[in-house]
C-alpha atoms as a PDB file:
ATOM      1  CA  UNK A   1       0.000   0.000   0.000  1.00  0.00           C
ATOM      2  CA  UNK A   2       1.335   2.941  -1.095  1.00  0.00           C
ATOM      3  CA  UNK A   3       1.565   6.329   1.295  1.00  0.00           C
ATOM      4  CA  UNK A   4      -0.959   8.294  -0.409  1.00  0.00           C
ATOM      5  CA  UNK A   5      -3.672   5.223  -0.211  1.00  0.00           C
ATOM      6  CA  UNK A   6      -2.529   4.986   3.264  1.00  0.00           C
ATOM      7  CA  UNK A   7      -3.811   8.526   4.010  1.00  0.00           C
ATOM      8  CA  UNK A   8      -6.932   8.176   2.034  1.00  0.00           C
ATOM      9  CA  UNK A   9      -7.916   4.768   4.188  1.00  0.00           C
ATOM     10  CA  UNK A  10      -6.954   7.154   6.966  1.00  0.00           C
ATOM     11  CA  UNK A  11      -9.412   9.714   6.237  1.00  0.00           C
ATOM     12  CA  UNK A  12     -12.170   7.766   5.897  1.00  0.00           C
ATOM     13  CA  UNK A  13     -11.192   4.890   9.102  1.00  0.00           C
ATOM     14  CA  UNK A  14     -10.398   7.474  11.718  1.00  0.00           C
ATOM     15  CA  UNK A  15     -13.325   9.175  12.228  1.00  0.00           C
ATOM     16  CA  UNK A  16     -12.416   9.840  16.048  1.00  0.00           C
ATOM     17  CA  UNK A  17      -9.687  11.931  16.077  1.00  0.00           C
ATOM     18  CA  UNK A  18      -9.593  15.481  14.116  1.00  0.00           C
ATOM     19  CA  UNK A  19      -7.387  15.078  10.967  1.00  0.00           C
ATOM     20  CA  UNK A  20      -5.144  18.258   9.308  1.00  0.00           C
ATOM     21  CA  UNK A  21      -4.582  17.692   5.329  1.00  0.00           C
ATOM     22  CA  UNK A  22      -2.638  19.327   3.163  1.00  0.00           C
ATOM     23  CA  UNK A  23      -2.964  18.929  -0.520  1.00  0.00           C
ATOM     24  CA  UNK A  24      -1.911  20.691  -3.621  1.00  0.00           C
ATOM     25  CA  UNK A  25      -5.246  21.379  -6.061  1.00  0.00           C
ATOM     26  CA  UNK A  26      -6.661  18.693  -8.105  1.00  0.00           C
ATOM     27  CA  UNK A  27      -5.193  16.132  -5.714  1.00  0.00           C
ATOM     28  CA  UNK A  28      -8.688  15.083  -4.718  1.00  0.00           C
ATOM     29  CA  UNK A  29      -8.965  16.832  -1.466  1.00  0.00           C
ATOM     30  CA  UNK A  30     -13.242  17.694  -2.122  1.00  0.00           C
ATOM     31  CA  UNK A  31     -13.837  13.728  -2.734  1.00  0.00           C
ATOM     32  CA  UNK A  32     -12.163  12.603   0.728  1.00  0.00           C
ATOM     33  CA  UNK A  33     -13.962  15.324   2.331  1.00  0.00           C
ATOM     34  CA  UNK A  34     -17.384  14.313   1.406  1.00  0.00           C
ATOM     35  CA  UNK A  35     -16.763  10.496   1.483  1.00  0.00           C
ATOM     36  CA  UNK A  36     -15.509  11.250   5.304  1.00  0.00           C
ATOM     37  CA  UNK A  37     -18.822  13.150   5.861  1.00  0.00           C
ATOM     38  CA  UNK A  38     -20.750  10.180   4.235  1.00  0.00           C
ATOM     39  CA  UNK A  39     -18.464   7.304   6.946  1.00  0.00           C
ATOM     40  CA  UNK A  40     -19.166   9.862   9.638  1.00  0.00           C
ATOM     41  CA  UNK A  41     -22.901   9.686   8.837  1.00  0.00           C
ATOM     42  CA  UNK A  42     -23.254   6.209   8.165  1.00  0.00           C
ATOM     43  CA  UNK A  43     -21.222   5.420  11.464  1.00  0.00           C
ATOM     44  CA  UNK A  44     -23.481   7.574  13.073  1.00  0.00           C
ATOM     45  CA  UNK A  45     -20.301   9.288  14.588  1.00  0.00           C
ATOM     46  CA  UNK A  46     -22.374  12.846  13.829  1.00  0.00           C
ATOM     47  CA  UNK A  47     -26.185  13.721  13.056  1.00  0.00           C
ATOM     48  CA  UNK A  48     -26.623  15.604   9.669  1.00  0.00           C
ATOM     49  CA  UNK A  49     -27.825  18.940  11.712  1.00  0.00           C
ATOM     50  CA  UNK A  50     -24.487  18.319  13.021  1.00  0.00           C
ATOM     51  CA  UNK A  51     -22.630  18.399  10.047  1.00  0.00           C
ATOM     52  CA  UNK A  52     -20.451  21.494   9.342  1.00  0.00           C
ATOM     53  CA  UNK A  53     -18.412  21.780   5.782  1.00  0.00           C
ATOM     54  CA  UNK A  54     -17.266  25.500   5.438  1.00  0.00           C
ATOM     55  CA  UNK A  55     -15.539  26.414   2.530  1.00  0.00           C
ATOM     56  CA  UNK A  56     -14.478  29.220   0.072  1.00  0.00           C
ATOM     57  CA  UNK A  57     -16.791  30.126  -2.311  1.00  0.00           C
ATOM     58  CA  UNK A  58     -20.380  30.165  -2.567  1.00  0.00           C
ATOM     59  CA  UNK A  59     -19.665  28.201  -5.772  1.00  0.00           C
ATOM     60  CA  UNK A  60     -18.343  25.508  -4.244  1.00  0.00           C
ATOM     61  CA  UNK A  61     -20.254  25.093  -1.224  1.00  0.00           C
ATOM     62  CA  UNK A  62     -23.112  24.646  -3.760  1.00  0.00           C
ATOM     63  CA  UNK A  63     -21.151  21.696  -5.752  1.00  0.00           C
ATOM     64  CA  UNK A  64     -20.759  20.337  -2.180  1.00  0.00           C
ATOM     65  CA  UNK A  65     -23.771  19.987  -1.231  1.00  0.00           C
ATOM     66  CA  UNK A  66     -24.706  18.856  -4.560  1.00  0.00           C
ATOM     67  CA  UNK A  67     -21.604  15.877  -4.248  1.00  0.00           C
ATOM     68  CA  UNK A  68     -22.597  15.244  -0.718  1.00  0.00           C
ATOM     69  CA  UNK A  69     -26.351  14.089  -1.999  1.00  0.00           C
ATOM     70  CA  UNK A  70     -24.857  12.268  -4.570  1.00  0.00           C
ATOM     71  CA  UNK A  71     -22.278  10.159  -2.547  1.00  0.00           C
ATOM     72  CA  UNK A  72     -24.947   9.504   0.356  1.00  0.00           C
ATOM     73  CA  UNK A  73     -27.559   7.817  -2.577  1.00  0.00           C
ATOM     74  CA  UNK A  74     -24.499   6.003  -3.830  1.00  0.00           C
ATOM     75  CA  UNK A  75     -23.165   4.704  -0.118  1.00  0.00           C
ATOM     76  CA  UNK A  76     -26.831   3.690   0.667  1.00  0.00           C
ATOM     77  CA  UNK A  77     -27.424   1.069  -2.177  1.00  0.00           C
ATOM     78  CA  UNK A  78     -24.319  -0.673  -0.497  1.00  0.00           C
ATOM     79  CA  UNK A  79     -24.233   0.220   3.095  1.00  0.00           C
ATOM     80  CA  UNK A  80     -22.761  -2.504   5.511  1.00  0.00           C
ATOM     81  CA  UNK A  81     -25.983  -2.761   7.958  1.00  0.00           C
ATOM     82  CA  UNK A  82     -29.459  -1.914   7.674  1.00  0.00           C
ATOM     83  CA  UNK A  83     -28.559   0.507  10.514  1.00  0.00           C
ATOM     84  CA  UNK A  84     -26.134   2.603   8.507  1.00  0.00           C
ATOM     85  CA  UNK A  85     -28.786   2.212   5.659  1.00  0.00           C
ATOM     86  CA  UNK A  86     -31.286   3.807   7.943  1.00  0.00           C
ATOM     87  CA  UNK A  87     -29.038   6.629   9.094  1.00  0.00           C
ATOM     88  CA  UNK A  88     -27.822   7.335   5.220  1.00  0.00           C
ATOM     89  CA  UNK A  89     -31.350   7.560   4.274  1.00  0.00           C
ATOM     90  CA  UNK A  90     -31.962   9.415   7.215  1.00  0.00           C
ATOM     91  CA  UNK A  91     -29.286  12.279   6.361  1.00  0.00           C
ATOM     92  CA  UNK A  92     -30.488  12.682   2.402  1.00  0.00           C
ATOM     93  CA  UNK A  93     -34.074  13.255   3.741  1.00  0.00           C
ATOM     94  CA  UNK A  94     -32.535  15.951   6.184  1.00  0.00           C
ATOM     95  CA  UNK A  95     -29.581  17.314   4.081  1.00  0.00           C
ATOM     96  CA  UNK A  96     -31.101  20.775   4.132  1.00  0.00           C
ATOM     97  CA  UNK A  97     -30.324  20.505   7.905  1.00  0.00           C
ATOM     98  CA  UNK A  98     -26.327  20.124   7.212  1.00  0.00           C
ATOM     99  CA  UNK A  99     -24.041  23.497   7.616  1.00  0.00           C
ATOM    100  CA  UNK A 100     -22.165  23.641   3.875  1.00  0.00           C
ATOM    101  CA  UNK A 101     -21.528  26.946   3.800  1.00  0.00           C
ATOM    102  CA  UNK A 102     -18.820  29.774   2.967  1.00  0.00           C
ATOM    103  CA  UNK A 103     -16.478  30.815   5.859  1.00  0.00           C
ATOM    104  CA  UNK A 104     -17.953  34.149   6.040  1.00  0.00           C
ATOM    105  CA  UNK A 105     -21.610  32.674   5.867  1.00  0.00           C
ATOM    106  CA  UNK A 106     -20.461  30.253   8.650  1.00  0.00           C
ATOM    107  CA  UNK A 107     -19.627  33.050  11.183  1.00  0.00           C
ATOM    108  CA  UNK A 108     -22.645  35.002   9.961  1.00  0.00           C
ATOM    109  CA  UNK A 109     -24.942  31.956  11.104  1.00  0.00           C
ATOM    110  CA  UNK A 110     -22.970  31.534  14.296  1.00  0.00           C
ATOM    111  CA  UNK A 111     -23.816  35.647  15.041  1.00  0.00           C
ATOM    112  CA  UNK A 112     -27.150  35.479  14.035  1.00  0.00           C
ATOM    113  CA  UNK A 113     -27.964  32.787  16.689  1.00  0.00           C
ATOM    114  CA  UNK A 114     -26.034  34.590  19.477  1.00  0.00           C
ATOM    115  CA  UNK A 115     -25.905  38.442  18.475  1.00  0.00           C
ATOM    116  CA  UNK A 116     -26.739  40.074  22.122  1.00  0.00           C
ATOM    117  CA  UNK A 117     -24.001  37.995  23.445  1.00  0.00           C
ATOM    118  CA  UNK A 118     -21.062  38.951  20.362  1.00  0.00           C
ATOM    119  CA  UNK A 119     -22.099  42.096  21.321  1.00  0.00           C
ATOM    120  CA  UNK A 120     -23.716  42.668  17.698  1.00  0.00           C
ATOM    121  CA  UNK A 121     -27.112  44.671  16.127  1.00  0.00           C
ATOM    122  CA  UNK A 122     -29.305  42.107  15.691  1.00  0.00           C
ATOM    123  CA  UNK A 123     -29.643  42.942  12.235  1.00  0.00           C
ATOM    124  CA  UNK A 124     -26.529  43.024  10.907  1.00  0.00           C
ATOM    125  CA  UNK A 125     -25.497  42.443   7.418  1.00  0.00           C
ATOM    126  CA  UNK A 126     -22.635  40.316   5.854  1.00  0.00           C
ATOM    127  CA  UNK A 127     -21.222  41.742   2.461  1.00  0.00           C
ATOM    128  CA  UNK A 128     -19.341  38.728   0.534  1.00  0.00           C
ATOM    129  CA  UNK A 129     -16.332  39.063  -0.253  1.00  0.00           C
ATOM    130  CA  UNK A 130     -15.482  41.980   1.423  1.00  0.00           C
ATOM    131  CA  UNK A 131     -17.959  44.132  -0.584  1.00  0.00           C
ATOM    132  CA  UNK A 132     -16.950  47.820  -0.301  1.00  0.00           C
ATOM    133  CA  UNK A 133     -13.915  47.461   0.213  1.00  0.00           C
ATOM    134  CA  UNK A 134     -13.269  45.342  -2.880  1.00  0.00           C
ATOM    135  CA  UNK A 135     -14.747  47.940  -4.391  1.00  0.00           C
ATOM    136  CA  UNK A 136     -12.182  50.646  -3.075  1.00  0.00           C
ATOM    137  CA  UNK A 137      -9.191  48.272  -3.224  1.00  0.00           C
ATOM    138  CA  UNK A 138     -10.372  48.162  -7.046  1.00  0.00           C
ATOM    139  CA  UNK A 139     -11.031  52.012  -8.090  1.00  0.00           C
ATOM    140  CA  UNK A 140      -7.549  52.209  -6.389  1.00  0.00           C
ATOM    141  CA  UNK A 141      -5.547  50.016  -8.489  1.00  0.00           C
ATOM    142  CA  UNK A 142      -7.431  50.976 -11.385  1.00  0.00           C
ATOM    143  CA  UNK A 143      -6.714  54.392 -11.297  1.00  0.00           C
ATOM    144  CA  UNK A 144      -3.446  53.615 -10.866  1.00  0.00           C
ATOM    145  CA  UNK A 145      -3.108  51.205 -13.688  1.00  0.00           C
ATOM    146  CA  UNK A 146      -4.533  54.277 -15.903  1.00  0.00           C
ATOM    147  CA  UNK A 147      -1.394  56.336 -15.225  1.00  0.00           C
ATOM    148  CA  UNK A 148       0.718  53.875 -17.257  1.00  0.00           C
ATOM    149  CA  UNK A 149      -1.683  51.069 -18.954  1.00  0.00           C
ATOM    150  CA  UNK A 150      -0.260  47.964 -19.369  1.00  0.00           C
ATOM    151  CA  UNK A 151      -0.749  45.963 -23.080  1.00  0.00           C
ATOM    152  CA  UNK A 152      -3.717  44.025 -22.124  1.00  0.00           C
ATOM    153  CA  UNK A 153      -5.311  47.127 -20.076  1.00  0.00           C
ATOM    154  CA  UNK A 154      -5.321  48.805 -23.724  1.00  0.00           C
ATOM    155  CA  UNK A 155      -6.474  46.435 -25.559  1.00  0.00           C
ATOM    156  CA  UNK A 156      -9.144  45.978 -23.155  1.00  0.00           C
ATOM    157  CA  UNK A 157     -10.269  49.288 -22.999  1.00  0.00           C
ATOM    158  CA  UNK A 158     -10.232  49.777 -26.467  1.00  0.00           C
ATOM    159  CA  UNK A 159     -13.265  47.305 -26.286  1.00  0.00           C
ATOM    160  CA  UNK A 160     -15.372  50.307 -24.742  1.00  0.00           C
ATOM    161  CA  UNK A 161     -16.633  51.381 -28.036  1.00  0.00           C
ATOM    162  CA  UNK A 162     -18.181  47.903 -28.534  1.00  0.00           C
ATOM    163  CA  UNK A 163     -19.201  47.787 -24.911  1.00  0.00           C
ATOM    164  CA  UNK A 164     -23.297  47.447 -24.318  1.00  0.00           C
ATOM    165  CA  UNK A 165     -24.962  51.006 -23.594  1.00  0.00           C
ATOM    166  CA  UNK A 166     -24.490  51.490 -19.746  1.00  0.00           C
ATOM    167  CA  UNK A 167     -21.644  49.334 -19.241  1.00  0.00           C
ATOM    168  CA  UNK A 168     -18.266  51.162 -18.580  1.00  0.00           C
ATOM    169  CA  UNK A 169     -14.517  49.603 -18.792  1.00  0.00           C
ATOM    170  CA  UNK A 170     -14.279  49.807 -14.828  1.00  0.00           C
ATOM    171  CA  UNK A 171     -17.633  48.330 -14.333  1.00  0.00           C
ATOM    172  CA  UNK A 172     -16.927  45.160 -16.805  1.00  0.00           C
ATOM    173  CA  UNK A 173     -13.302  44.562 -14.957  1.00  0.00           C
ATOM    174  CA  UNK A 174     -14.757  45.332 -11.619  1.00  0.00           C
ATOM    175  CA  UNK A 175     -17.127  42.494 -12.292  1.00  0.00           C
ATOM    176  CA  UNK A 176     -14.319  40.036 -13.794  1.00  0.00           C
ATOM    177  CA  UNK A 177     -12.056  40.686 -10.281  1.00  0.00           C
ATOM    178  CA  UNK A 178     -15.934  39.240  -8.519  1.00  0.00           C
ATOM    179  CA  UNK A 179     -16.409  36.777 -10.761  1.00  0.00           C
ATOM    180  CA  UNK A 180     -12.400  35.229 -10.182  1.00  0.00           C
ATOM    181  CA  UNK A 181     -13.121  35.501  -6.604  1.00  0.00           C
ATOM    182  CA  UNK A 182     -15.842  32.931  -6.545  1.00  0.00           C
ATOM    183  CA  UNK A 183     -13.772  30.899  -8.777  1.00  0.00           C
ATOM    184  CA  UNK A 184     -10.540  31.338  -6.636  1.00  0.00           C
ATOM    185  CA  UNK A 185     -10.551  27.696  -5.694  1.00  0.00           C
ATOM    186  CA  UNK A 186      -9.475  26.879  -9.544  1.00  0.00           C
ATOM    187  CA  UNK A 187      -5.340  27.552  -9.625  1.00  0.00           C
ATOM    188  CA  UNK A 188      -4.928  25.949 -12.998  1.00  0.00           C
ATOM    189  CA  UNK A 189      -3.713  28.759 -15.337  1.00  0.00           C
ATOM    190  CA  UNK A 190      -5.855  29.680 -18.497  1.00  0.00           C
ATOM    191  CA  UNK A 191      -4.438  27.895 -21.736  1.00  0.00           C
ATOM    192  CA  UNK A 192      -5.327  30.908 -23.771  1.00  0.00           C
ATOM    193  CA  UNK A 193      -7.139  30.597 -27.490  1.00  0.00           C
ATOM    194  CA  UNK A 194      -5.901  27.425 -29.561  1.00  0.00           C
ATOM    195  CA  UNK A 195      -6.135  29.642 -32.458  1.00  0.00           C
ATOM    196  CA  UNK A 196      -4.326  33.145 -32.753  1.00  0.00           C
ATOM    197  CA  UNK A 197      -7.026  35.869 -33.194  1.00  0.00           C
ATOM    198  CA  UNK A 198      -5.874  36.790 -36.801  1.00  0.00           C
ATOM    199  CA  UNK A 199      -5.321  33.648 -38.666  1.00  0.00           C
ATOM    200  CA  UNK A 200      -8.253  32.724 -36.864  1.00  0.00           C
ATOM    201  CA  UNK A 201      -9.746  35.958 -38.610  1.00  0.00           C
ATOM    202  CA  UNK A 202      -8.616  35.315 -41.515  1.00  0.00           C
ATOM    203  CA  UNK A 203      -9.756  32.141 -42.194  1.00  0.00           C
ATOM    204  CA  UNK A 204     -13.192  33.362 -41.217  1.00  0.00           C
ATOM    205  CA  UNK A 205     -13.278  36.901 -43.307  1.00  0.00           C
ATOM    206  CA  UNK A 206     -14.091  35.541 -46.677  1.00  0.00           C
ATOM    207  CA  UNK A 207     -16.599  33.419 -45.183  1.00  0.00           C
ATOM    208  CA  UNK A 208     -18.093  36.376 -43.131  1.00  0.00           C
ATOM    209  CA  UNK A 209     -18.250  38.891 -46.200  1.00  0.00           C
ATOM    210  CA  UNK A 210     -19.892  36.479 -48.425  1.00  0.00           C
ATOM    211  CA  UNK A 211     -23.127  36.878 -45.237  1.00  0.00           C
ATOM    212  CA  UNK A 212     -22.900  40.248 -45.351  1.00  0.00           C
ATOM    213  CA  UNK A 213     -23.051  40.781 -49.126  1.00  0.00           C
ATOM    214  CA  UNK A 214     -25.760  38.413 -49.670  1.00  0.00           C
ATOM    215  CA  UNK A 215     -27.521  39.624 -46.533  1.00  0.00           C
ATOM    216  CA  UNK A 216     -27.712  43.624 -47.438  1.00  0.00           C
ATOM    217  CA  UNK A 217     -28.893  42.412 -50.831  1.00  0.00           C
ATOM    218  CA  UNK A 218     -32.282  42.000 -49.237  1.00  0.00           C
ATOM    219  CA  UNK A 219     -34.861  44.073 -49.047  1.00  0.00           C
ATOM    220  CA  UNK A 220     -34.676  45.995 -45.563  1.00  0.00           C
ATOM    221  CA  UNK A 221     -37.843  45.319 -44.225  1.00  0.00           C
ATOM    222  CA  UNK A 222     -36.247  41.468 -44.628  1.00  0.00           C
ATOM    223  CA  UNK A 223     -36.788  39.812 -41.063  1.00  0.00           C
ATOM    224  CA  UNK A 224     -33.105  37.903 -41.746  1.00  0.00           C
ATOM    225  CA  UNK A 225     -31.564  41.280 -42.307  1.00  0.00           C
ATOM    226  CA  UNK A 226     -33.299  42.648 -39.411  1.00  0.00           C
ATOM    227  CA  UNK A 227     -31.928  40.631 -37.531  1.00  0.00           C
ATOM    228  CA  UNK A 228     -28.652  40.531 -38.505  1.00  0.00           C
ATOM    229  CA  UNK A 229     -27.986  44.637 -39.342  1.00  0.00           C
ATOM    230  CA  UNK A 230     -26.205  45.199 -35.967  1.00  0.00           C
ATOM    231  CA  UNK A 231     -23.870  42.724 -36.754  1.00  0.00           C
ATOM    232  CA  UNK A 232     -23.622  43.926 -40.343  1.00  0.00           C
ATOM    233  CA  UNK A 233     -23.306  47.436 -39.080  1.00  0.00           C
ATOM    234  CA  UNK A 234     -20.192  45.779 -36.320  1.00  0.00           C
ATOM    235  CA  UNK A 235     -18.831  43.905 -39.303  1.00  0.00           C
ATOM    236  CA  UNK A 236     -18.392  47.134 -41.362  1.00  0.00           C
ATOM    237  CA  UNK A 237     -16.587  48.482 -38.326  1.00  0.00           C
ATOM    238  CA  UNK A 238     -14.330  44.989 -38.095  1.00  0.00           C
ATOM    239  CA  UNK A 239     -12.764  45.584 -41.617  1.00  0.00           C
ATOM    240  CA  UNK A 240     -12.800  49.445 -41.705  1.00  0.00           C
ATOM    241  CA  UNK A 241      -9.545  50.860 -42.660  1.00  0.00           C
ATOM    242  CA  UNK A 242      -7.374  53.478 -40.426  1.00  0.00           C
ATOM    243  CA  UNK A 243      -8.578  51.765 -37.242  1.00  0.00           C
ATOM    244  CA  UNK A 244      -6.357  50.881 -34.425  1.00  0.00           C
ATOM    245  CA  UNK A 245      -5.450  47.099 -34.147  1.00  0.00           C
ATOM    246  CA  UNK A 246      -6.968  46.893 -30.633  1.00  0.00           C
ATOM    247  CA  UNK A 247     -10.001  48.295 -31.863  1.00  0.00           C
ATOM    248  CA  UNK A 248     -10.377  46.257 -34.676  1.00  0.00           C
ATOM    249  CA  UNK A 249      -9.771  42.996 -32.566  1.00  0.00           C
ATOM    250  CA  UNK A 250     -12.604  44.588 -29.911  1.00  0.00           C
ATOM    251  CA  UNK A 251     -14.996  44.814 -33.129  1.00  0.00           C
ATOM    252  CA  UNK A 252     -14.229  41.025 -33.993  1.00  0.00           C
ATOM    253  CA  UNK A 253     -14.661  39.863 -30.815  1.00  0.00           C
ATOM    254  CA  UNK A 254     -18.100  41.458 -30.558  1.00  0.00           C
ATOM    255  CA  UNK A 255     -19.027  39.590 -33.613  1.00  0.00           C
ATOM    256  CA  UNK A 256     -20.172  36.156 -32.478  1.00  0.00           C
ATOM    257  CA  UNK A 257     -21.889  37.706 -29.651  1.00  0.00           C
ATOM    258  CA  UNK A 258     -24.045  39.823 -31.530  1.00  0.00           C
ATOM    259  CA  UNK A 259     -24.834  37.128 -34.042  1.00  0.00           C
ATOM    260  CA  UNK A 260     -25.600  34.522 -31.435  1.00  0.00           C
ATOM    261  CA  UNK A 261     -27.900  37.227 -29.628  1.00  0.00           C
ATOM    262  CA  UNK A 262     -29.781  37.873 -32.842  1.00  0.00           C
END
């Protein structure tokens, strides 16, 4: 038996003693976790309103609960007693009753229950993620990073003349820094596009102005043009000459969007 098989037995035979792990990502740390809730339930070691799983994100406490359902109909097809059968069958008819929750909704469930004696208004709110000052940490370093944009800064603010009506540059990267933050759990780096933007654009471009010629050919009450004259209009602006590079590539990029939304 290897070490690592060793640990994994460990996890799920010694449910009496409080265990530390440390694990890089994708080393299966989630699965342990949630088969060593489903031995602690079967065992009957903890009731499911007993059950605490705090975590990260609200993502993932979501997929937890969600994996934690799934292993507990999988364990009870095969449990080793009718007893443990009982208590797995038990736990999915009560999972609502189990803690799986965010670290800062953990603490704000904890207050709730005792806020007189933490000393706390009653009714408090929690912002996730820090809220406000994300938002200040953010206008910060953005207003810094306007002083001397970096490459990709320019390119991506370029994309503002593209942008939909209402949205500004800050607001769209704002929201990309909230939307990594309830992905933070995922340290894999991006691979990037498998194609380079313009071969990939050039391989499409004859393609794309054989639509658009036979397209404004119709009459322009057509329903088909219709539909398509914003991106016929954002095409025109894709292959206009004397435009900057990034703002051409901001143009093509709009492209598929616009077409898929018509």
């Amino acid at each position: 038996m290897t070490t690592d098989e060793a640990l994994r037995r460990r996890v799920l035979e010694d449910l009496d003693r409080s265990l530390f792990i440390e694990a890089s990502a994708g080393s299966g740390k989630t699965r342990e976790l949630v088969r060593r809730a489903v031995a602690l339930l079967a065992g009957g070691q903890v009731e499911v309103d007993r059950l605490a799983i705090v975590t990260f994100t609200e993502k993932a406490a979501g997929e937890l609960k969600l994996r934690l359902r799934q292993q507990l109909d999988a364990e009870r097809t095969t449990a080793s007693s009718p007893e443990a059968r009982a208590r797995l069958e038990g736990a999915i008819a009560r999972l609502e009753e189990a803690t799986i929750d965010t670290i800062h909704g953990f603490c704000r469930e904890i207050l709730r229950a005792r806020p007189l004696d933490a000393g706390i208004d009653p009714t408090f709110r929690v912002e996730g993620h820090g809220g406000r000052l994300l938002a200040l940490a953010f206008r910060s370093w953005f207003a810094e990073q306007l002083q001397h944009p970096s490459e990709p800064l320019r390119r991506f603010l370029a994309r503002g003349r593209v942008r939909r009506p209402g949205q500004t540059p800050s607001g769209e990267l704002e929201d990309a820094v909230r939307s990594f933050l309830e992905h933070r759990d995922l340290t894999a780096a991006w691979p990037g596009p498998e194609e380079d933007p313009p071969v990939l654009w050039a391989e499409l471009a004859p393609g794309l102005e054989d639509l658009a010629r036979d397209v404004s050919l119709g009459e322009a009450s057509d329903p088909l043009r219709v539909a398509l004259q914003p991106w016929l209009d954002e095409y025109a602006l894709a292959v206009g000459p004397g435009r900057a590079p990034e703002e051409l590539e901001a143009h093509r990029v709009a492209l598929p969007g616009l077409l898929k939304n018509g």
